[in-house]
C-alpha atoms as a PDB file:
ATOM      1  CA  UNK A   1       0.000   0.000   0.000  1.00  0.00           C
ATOM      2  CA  UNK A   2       1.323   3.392  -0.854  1.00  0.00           C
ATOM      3  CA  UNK A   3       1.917   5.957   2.048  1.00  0.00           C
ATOM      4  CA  UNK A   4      -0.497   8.508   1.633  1.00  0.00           C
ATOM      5  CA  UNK A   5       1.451  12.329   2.882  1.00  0.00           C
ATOM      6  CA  UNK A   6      -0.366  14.226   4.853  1.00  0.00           C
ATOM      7  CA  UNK A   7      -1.108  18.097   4.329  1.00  0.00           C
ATOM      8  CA  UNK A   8      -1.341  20.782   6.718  1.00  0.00           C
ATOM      9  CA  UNK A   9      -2.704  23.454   4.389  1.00  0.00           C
ATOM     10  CA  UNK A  10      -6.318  23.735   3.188  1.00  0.00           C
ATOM     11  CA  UNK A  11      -9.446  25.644   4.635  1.00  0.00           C
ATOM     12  CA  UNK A  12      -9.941  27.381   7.667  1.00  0.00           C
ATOM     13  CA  UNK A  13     -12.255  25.376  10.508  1.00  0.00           C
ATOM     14  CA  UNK A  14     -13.722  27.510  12.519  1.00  0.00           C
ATOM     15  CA  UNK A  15     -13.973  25.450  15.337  1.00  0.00           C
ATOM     16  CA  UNK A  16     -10.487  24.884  14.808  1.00  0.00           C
ATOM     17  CA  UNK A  17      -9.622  28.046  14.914  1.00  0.00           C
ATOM     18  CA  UNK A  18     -11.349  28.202  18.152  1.00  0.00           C
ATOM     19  CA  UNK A  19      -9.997  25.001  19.590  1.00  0.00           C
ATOM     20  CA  UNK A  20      -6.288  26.501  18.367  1.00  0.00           C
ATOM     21  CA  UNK A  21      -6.429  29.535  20.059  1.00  0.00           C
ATOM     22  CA  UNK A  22      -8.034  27.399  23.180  1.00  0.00           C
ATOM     23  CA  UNK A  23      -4.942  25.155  23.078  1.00  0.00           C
ATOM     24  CA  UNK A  24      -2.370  28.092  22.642  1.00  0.00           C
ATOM     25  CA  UNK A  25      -3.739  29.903  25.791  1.00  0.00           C
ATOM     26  CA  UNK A  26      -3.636  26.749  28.368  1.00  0.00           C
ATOM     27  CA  UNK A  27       0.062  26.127  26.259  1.00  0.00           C
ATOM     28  CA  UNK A  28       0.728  30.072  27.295  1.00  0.00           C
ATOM     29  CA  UNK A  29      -0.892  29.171  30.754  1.00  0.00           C
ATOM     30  CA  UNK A  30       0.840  25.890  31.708  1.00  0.00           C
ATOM     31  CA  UNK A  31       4.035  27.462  30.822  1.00  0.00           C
ATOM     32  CA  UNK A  32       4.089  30.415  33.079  1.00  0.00           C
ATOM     33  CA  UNK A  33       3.269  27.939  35.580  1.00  0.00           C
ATOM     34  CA  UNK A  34       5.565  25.854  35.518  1.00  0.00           C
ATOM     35  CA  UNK A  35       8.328  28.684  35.087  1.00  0.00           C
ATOM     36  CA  UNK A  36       7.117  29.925  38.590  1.00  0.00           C
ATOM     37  CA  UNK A  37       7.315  26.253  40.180  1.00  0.00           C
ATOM     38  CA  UNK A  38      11.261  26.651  38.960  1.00  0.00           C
ATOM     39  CA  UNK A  39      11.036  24.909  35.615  1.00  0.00           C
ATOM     40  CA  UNK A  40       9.267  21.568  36.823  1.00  0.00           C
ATOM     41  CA  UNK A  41       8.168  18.960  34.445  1.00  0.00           C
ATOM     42  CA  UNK A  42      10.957  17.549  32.908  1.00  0.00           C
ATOM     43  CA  UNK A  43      10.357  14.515  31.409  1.00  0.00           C
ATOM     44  CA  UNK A  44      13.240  11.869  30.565  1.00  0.00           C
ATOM     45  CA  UNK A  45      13.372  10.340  26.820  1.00  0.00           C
ATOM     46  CA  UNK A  46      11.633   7.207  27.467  1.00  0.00           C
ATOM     47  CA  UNK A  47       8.792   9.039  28.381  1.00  0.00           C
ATOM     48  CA  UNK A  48       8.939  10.098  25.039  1.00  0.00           C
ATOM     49  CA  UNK A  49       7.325   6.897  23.595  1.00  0.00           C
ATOM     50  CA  UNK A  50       4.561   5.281  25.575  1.00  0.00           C
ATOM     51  CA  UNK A  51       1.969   2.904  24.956  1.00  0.00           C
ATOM     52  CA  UNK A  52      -1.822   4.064  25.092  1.00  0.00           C
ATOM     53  CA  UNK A  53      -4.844   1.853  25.189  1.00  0.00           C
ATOM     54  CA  UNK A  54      -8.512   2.788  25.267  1.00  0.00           C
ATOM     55  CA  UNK A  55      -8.750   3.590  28.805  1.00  0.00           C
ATOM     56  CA  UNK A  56      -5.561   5.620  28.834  1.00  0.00           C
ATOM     57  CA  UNK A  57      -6.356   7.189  25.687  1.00  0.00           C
ATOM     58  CA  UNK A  58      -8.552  10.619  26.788  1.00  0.00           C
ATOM     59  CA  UNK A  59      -4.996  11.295  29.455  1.00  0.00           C
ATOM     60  CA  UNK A  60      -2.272  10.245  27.334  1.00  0.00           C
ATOM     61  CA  UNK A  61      -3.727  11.407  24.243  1.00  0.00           C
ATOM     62  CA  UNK A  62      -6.163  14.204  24.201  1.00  0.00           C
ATOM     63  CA  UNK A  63      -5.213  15.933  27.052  1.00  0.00           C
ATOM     64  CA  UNK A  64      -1.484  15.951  26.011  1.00  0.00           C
ATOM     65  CA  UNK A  65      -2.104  16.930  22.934  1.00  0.00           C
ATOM     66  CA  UNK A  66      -3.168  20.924  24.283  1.00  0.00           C
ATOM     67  CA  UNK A  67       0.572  20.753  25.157  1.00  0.00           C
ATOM     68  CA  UNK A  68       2.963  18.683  22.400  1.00  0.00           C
ATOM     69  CA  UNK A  69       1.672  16.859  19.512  1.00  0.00           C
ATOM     70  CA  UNK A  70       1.180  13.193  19.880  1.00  0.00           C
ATOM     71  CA  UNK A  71       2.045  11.065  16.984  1.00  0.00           C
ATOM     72  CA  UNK A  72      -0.126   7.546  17.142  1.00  0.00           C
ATOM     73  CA  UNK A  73       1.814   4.440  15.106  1.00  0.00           C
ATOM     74  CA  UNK A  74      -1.251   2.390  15.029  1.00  0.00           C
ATOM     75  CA  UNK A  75       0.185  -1.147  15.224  1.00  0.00           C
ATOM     76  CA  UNK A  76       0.135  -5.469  15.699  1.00  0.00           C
ATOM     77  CA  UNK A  77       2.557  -7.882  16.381  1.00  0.00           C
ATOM     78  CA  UNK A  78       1.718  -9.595  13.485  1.00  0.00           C
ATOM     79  CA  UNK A  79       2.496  -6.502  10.908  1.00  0.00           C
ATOM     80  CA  UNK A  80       6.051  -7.187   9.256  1.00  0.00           C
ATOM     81  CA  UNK A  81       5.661  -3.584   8.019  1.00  0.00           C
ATOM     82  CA  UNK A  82       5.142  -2.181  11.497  1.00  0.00           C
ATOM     83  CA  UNK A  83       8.116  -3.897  12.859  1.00  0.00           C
ATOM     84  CA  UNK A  84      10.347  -1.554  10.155  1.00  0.00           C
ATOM     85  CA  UNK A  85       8.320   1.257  11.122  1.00  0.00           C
ATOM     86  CA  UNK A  86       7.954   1.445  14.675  1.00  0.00           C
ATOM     87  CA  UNK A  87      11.271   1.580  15.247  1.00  0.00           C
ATOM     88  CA  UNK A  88      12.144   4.596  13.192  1.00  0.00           C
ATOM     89  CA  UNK A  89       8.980   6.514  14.761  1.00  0.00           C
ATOM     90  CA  UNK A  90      10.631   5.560  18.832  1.00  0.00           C
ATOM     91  CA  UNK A  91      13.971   6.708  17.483  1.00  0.00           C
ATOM     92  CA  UNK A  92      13.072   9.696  15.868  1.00  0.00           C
ATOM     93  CA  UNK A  93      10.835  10.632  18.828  1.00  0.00           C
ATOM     94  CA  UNK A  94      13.923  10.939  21.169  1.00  0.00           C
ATOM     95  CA  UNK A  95      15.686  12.577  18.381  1.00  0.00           C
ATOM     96  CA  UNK A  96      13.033  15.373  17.811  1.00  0.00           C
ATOM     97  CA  UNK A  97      13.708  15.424  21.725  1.00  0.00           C
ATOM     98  CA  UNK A  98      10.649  16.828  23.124  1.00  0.00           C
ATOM     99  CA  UNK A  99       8.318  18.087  20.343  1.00  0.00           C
ATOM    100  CA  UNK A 100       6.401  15.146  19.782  1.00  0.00           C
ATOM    101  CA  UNK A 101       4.549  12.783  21.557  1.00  0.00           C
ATOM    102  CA  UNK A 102       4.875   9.193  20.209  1.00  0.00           C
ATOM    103  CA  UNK A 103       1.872   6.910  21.068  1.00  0.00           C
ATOM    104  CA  UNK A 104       1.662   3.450  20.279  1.00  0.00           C
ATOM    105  CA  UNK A 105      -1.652   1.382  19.463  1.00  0.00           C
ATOM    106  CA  UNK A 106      -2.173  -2.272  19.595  1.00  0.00           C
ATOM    107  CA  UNK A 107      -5.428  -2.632  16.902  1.00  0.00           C
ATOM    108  CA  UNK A 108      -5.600  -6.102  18.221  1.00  0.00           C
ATOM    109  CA  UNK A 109      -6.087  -4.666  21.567  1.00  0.00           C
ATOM    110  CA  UNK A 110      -7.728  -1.630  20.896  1.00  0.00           C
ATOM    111  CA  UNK A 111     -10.282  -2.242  18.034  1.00  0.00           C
ATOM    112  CA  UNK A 112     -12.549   0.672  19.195  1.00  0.00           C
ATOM    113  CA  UNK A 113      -9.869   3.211  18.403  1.00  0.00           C
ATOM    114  CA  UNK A 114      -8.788   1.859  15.601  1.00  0.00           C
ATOM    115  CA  UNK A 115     -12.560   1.988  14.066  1.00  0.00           C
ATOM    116  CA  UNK A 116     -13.050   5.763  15.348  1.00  0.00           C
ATOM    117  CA  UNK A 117     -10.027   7.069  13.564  1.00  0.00           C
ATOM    118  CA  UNK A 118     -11.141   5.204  10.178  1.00  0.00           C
ATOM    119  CA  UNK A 119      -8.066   2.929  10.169  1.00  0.00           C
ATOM    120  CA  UNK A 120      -8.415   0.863   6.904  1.00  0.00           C
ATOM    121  CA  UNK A 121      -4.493  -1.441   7.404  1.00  0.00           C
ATOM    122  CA  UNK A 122      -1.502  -1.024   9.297  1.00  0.00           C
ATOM    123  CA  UNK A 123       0.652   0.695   9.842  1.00  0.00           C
ATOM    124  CA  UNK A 124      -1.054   3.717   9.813  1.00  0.00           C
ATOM    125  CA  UNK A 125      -0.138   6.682  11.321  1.00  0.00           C
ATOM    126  CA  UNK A 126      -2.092   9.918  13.141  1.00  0.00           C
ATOM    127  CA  UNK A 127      -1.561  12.622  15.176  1.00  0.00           C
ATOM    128  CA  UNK A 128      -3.334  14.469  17.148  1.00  0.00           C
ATOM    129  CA  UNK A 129      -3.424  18.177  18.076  1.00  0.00           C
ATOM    130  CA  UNK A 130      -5.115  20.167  20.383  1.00  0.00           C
ATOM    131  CA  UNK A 131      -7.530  17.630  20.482  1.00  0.00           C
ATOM    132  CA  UNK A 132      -8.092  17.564  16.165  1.00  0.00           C
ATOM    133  CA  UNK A 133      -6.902  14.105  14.659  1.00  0.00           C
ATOM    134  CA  UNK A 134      -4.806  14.595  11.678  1.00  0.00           C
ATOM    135  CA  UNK A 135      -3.906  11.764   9.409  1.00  0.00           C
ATOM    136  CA  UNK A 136      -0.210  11.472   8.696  1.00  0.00           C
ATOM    137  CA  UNK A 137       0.700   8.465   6.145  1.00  0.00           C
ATOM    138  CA  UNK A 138      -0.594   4.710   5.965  1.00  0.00           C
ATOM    139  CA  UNK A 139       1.771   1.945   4.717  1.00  0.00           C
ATOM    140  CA  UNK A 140       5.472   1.869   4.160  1.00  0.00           C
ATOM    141  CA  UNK A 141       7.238   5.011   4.591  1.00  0.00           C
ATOM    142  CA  UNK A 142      11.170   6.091   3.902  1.00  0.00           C
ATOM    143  CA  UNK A 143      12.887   8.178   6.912  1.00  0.00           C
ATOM    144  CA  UNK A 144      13.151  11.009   4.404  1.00  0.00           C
ATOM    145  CA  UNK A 145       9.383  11.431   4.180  1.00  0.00           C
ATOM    146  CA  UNK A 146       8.906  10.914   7.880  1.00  0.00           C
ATOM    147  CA  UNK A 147      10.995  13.398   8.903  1.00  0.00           C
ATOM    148  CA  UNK A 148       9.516  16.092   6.484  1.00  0.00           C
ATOM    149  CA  UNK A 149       6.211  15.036   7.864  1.00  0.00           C
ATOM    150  CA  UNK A 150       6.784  15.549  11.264  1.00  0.00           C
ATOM    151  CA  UNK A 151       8.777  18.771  10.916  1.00  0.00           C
ATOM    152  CA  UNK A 152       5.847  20.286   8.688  1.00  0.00           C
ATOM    153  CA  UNK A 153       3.683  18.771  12.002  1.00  0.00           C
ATOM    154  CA  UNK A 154       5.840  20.435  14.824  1.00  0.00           C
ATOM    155  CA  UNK A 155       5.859  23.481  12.363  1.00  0.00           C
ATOM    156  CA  UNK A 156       2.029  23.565  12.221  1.00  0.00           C
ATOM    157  CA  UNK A 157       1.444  23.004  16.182  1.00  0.00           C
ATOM    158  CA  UNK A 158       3.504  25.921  17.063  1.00  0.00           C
ATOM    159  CA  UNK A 159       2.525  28.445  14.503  1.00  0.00           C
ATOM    160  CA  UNK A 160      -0.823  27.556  14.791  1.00  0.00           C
ATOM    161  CA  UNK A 161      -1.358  26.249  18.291  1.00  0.00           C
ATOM    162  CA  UNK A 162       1.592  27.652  20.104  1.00  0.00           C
ATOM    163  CA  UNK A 163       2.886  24.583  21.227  1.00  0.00           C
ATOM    164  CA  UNK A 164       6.863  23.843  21.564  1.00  0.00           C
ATOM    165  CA  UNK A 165       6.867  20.563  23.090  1.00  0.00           C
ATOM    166  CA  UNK A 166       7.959  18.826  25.941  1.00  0.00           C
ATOM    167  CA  UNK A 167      11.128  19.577  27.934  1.00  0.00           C
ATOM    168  CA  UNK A 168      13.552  16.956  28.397  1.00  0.00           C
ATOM    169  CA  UNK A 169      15.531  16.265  30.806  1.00  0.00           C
ATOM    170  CA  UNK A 170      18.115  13.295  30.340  1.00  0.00           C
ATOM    171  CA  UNK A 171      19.090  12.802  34.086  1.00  0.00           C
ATOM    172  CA  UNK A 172      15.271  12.135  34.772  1.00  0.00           C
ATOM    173  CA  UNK A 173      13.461   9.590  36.088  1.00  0.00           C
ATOM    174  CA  UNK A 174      11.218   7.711  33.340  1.00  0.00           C
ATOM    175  CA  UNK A 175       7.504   7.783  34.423  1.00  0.00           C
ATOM    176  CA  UNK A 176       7.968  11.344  36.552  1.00  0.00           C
ATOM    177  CA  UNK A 177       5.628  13.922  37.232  1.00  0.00           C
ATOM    178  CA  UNK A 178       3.742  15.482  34.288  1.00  0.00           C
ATOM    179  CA  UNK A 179       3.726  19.200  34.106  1.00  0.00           C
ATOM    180  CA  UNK A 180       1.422  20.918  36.532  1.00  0.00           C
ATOM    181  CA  UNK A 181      -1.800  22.214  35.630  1.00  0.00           C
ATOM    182  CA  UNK A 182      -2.318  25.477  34.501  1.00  0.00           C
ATOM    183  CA  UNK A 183      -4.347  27.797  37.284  1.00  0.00           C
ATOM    184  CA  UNK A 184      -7.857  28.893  36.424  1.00  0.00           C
ATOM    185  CA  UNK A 185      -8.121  32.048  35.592  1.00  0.00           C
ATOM    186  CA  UNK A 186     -10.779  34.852  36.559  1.00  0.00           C
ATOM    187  CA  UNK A 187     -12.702  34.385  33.530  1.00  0.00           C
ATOM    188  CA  UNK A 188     -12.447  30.869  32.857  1.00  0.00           C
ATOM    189  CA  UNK A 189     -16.304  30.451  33.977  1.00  0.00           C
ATOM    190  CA  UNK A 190     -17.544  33.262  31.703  1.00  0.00           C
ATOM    191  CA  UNK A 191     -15.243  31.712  28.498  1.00  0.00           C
ATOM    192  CA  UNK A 192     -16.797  28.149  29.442  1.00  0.00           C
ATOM    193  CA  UNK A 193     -20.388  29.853  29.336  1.00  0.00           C
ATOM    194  CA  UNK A 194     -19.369  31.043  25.970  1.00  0.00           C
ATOM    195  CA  UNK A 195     -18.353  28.044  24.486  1.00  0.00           C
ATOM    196  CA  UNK A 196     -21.185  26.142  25.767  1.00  0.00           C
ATOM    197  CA  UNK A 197     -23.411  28.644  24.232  1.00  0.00           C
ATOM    198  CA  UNK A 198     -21.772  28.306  20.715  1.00  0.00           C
ATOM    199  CA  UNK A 199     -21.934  24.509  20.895  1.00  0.00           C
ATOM    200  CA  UNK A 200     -25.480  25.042  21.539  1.00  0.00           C
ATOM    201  CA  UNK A 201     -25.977  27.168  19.096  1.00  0.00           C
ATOM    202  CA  UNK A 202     -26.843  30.541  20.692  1.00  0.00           C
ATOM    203  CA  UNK A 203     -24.626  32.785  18.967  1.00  0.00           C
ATOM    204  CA  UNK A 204     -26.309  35.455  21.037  1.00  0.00           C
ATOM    205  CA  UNK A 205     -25.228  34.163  23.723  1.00  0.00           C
ATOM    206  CA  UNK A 206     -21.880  33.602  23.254  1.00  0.00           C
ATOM    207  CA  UNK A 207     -21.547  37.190  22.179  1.00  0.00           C
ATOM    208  CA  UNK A 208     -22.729  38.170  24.989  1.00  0.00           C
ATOM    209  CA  UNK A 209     -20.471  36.202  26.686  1.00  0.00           C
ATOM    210  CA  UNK A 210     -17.429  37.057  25.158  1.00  0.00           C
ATOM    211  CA  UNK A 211     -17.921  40.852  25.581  1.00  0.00           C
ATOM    212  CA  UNK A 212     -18.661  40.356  29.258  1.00  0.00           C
ATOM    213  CA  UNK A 213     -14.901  39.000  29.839  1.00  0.00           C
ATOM    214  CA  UNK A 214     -14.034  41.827  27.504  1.00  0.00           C
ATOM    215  CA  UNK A 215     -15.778  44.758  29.338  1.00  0.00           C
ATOM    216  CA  UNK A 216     -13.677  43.353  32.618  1.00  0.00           C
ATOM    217  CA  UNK A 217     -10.318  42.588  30.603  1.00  0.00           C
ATOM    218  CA  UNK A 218     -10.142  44.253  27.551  1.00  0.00           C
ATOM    219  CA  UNK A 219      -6.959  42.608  26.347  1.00  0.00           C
ATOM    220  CA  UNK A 220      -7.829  38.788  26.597  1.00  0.00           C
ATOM    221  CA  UNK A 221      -7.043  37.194  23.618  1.00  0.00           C
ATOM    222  CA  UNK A 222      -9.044  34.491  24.011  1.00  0.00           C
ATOM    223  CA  UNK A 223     -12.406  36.414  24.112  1.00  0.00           C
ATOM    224  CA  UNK A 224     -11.444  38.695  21.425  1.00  0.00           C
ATOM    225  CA  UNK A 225     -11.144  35.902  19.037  1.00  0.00           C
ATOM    226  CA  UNK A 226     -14.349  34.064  20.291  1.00  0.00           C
ATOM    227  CA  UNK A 227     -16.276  37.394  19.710  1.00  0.00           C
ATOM    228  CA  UNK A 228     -15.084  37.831  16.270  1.00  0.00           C
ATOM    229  CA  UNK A 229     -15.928  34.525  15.478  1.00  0.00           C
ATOM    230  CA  UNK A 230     -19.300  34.145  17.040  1.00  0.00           C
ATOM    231  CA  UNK A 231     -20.364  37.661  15.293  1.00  0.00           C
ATOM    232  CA  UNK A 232     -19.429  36.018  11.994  1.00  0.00           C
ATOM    233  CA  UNK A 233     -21.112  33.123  12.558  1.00  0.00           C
ATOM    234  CA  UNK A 234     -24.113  35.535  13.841  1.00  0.00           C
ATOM    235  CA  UNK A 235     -23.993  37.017  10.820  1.00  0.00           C
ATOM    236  CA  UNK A 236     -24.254  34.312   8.339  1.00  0.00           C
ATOM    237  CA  UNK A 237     -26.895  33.101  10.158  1.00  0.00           C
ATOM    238  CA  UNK A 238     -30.315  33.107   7.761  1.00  0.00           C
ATOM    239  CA  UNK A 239     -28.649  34.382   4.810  1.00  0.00           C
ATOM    240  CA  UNK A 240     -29.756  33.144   1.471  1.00  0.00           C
ATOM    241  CA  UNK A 241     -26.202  32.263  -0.007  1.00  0.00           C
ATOM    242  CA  UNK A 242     -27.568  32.338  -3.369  1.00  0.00           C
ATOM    243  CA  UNK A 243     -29.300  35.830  -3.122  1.00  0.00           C
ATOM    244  CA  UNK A 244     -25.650  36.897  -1.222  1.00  0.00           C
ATOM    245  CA  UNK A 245     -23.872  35.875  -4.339  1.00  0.00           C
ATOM    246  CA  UNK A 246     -25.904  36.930  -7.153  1.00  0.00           C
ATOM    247  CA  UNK A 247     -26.346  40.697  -5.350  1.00  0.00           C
ATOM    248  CA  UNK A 248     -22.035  40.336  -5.045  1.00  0.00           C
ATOM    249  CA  UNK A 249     -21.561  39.319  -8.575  1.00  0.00           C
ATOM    250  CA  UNK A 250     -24.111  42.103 -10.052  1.00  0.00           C
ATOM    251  CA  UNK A 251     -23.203  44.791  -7.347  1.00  0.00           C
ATOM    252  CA  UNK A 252     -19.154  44.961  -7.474  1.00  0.00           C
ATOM    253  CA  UNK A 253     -18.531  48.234  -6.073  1.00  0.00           C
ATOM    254  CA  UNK A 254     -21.772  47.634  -3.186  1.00  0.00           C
ATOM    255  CA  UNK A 255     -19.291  47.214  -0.126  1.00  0.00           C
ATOM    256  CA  UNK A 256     -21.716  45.997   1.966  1.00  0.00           C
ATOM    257  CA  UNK A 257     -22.800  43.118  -0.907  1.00  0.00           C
ATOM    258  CA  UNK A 258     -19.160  42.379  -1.214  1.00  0.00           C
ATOM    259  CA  UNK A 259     -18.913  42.518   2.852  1.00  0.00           C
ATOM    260  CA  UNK A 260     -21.564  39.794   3.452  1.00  0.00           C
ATOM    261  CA  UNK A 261     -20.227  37.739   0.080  1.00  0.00           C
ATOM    262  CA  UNK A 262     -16.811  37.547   1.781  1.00  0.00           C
ATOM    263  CA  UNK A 263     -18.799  36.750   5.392  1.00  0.00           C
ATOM    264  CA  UNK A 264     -20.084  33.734   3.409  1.00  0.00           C
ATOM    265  CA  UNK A 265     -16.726  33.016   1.889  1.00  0.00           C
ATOM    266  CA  UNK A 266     -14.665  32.525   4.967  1.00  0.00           C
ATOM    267  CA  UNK A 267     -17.123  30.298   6.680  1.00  0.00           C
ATOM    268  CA  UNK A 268     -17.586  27.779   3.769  1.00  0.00           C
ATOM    269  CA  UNK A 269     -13.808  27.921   4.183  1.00  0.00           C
ATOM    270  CA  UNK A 270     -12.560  30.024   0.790  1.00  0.00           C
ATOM    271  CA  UNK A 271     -10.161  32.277   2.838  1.00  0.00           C
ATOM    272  CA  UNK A 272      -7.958  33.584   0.002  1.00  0.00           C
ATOM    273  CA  UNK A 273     -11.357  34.487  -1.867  1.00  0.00           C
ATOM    274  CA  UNK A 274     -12.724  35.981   0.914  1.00  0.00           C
ATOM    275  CA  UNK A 275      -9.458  38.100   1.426  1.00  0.00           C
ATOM    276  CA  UNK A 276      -9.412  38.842  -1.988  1.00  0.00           C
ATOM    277  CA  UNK A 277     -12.641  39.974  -2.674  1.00  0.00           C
ATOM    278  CA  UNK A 278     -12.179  43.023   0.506  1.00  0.00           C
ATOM    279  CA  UNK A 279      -8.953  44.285  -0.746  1.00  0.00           C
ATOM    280  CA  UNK A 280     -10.680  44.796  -4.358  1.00  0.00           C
ATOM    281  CA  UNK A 281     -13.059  46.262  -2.739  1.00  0.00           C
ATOM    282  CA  UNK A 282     -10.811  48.865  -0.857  1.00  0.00           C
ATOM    283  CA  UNK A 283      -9.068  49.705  -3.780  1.00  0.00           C
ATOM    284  CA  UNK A 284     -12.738  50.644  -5.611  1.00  0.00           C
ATOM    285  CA  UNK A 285     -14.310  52.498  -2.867  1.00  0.00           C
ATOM    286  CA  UNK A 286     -13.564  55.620  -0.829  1.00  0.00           C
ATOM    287  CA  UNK A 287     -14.774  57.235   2.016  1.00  0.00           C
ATOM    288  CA  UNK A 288     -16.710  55.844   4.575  1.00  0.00           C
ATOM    289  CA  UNK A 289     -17.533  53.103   2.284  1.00  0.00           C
ATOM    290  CA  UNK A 290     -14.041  51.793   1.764  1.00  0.00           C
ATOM    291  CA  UNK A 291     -13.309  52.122   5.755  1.00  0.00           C
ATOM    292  CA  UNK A 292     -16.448  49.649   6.451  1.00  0.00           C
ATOM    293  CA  UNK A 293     -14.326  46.644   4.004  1.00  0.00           C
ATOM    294  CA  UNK A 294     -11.455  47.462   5.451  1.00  0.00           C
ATOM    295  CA  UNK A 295     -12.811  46.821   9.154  1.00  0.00           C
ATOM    296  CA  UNK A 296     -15.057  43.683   8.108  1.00  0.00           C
ATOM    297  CA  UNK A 297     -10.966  42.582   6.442  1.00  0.00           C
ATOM    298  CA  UNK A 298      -8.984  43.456   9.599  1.00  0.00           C
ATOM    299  CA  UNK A 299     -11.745  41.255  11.913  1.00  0.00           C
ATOM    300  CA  UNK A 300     -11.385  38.482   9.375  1.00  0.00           C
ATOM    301  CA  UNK A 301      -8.176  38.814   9.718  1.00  0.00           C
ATOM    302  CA  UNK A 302      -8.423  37.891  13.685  1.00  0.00           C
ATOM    303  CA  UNK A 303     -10.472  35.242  12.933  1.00  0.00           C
ATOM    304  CA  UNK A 304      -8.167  33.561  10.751  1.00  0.00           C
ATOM    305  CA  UNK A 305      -5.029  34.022  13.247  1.00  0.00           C
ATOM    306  CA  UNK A 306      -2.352  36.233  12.838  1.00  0.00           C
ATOM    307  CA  UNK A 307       0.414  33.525  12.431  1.00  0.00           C
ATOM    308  CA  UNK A 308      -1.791  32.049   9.180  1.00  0.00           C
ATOM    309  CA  UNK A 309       0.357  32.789   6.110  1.00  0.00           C
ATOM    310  CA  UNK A 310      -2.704  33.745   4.176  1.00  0.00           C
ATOM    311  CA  UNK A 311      -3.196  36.753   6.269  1.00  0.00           C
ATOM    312  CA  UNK A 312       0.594  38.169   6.115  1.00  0.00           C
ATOM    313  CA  UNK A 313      -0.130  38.176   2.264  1.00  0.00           C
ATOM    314  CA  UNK A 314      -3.630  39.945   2.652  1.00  0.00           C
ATOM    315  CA  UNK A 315      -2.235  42.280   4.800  1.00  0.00           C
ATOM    316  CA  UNK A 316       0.659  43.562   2.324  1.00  0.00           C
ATOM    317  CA  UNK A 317      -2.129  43.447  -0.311  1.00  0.00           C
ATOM    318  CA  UNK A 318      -3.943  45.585   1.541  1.00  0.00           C
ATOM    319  CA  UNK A 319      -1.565  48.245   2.118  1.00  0.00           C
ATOM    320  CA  UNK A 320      -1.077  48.258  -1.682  1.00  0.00           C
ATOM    321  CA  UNK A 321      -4.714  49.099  -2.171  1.00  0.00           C
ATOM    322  CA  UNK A 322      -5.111  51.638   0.315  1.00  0.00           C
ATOM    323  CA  UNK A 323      -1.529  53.605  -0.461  1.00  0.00           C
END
């Protein structure tokens, strides 16, 4: 069976982008805590490879994954391919020396897990970050193309996620202590009540709830991404999308048709179209008109992430237009 590569690019998933930025702020969180406990947490490199089963799995697995990305080598005793593989995944996960996770899976043990992640032969490999499963390659792979997967995966959790890894320590004990839990903060209840709302679906309410945290801390970062994205979402709520494009496509210089078009765009996840479609807009409008596209642009920016590629090139694009 032929590997099949993964790929990191694509659309943008808004609850991704929400689950991203949730990850990068308990990553932020656990950090400062455990650089005031004096740097605690070490782990030692055998910890670097464990073995996870289905009742281990939601620990060793989810949870870790807000803090390093865990790499699953779905695996049997009876796999001759897995026996080549397997290997080179435990060696290279000491080598990478911290920013991975390497978690192997029995399917003869675990069929469960093996079902849920759609795991058609072995070996097959996953990982998982911030709690989103991502699959890597299935089959046979050379070292070369492991190792430019798993740098383009340690790339992609710490642009995107903001997580570095794990620290090693080589004098430490295998099995120690795991790295203490971040400290709720003052506006952890208020956050939860917002994403509980947008699960539910009550935009409204997780507006509301967002802008409550902001009125009290006006700089969180988490809350001013949750806004943005719940008043997108709010917005695209009961549109017609065919009525939205047809007004877009015979209205080109109508900022606020082009506004709602490029709404539409970005959730049905055509973020280089949605970009696009503002800063065309900027450049054919003026006054008041041209400063509304050129807000709606700078709040799709935030809901996209600053570290996103895509928006570094909108941005210059957009300077272009305006000067």
């Amino acid at each position: 069976m032929q590997p099949r590569n993964m790929s990191m690019s694509g659309v943008v998933d808004l609850a991704a982008v929400k689950a991203a930025q949730e990850a990068k702020a308990k990553a932020e969180q656990a950090r400062a805590e455990a650089a005031r406990q004096g740097g605690a947490g070490a782990v030692s490199p055998a910890d670097l490879v464990i073995d996870v089963d289905e009742a281990t799995f939601e620990r060793d697995v989810l949870q870790r994954s807000a803090e390093v990305p865990v790499v699953i080598d779905f695996w049997a005793e009876w796999c001759q391919p897995c026996k080549q593989l397997s290997p080179v995944l435990e060696r290279l996960a000491v080598e990478y020396n911290g920013r991975f996770l390497l978690a192997k899976i029995d399917v003869d043990a675990n069929q469960m897990l093996m079902q849920q992640f759609g795991v058609q032969g072995i070996p097959a490999v996953f990982a998982v970050v911030a709690g989103q499963a991502l699959p890597l390659f299935q089959g046979a792979a050379g070292e070369t193309q492991i190792r430019e997967t798993l740098d383009q995966l340690v790339a992609v959790a710490e642009q995107r996620f903001g997580l570095t890894g794990l620290t090693v320590d080589p004098e430490a004990e295998p099995g120690g202590q795991p790295e203490p839990a971040a400290q709720a903060g003052p506006h952890d209840g208020l956050l939860e009540a917002a994403v509980q709302a947008l699960d539910a679906g009550d935009l409204g309410g997780a507006v509301q709830a967002y802008k409550n945290v902001l009125a009290e801390d006006p700089g969180n970062t988490e809350a001013k991404l949750g806004l943005v994205q719940a008043e997108l979402l709010q917005r695209v709520q009961g549109l017609d999308p065919q009525r939205v494009r047809r007004d877009a496509a015979e209205k080109p210089a109508d900022p606020q048709a082009q506004i709602a078009a490029a709404d539409l765009d970005l959730v049905g996840g055509h973020v280089e179209d949605a970009f696009g479609r503002l800063i065309d807009t900027v450049a054919r409008t003026v006054g008041d008109d041209r400063d509304a596209v050129r807000v709606r642009l700078l709040e799709l920016f935030e809901v996209v992430g600053a570290d996103d590629p895509r928006v570094a090139a909108a941005r210059r694009a957009l300077a272009r237009a305006l000067f």
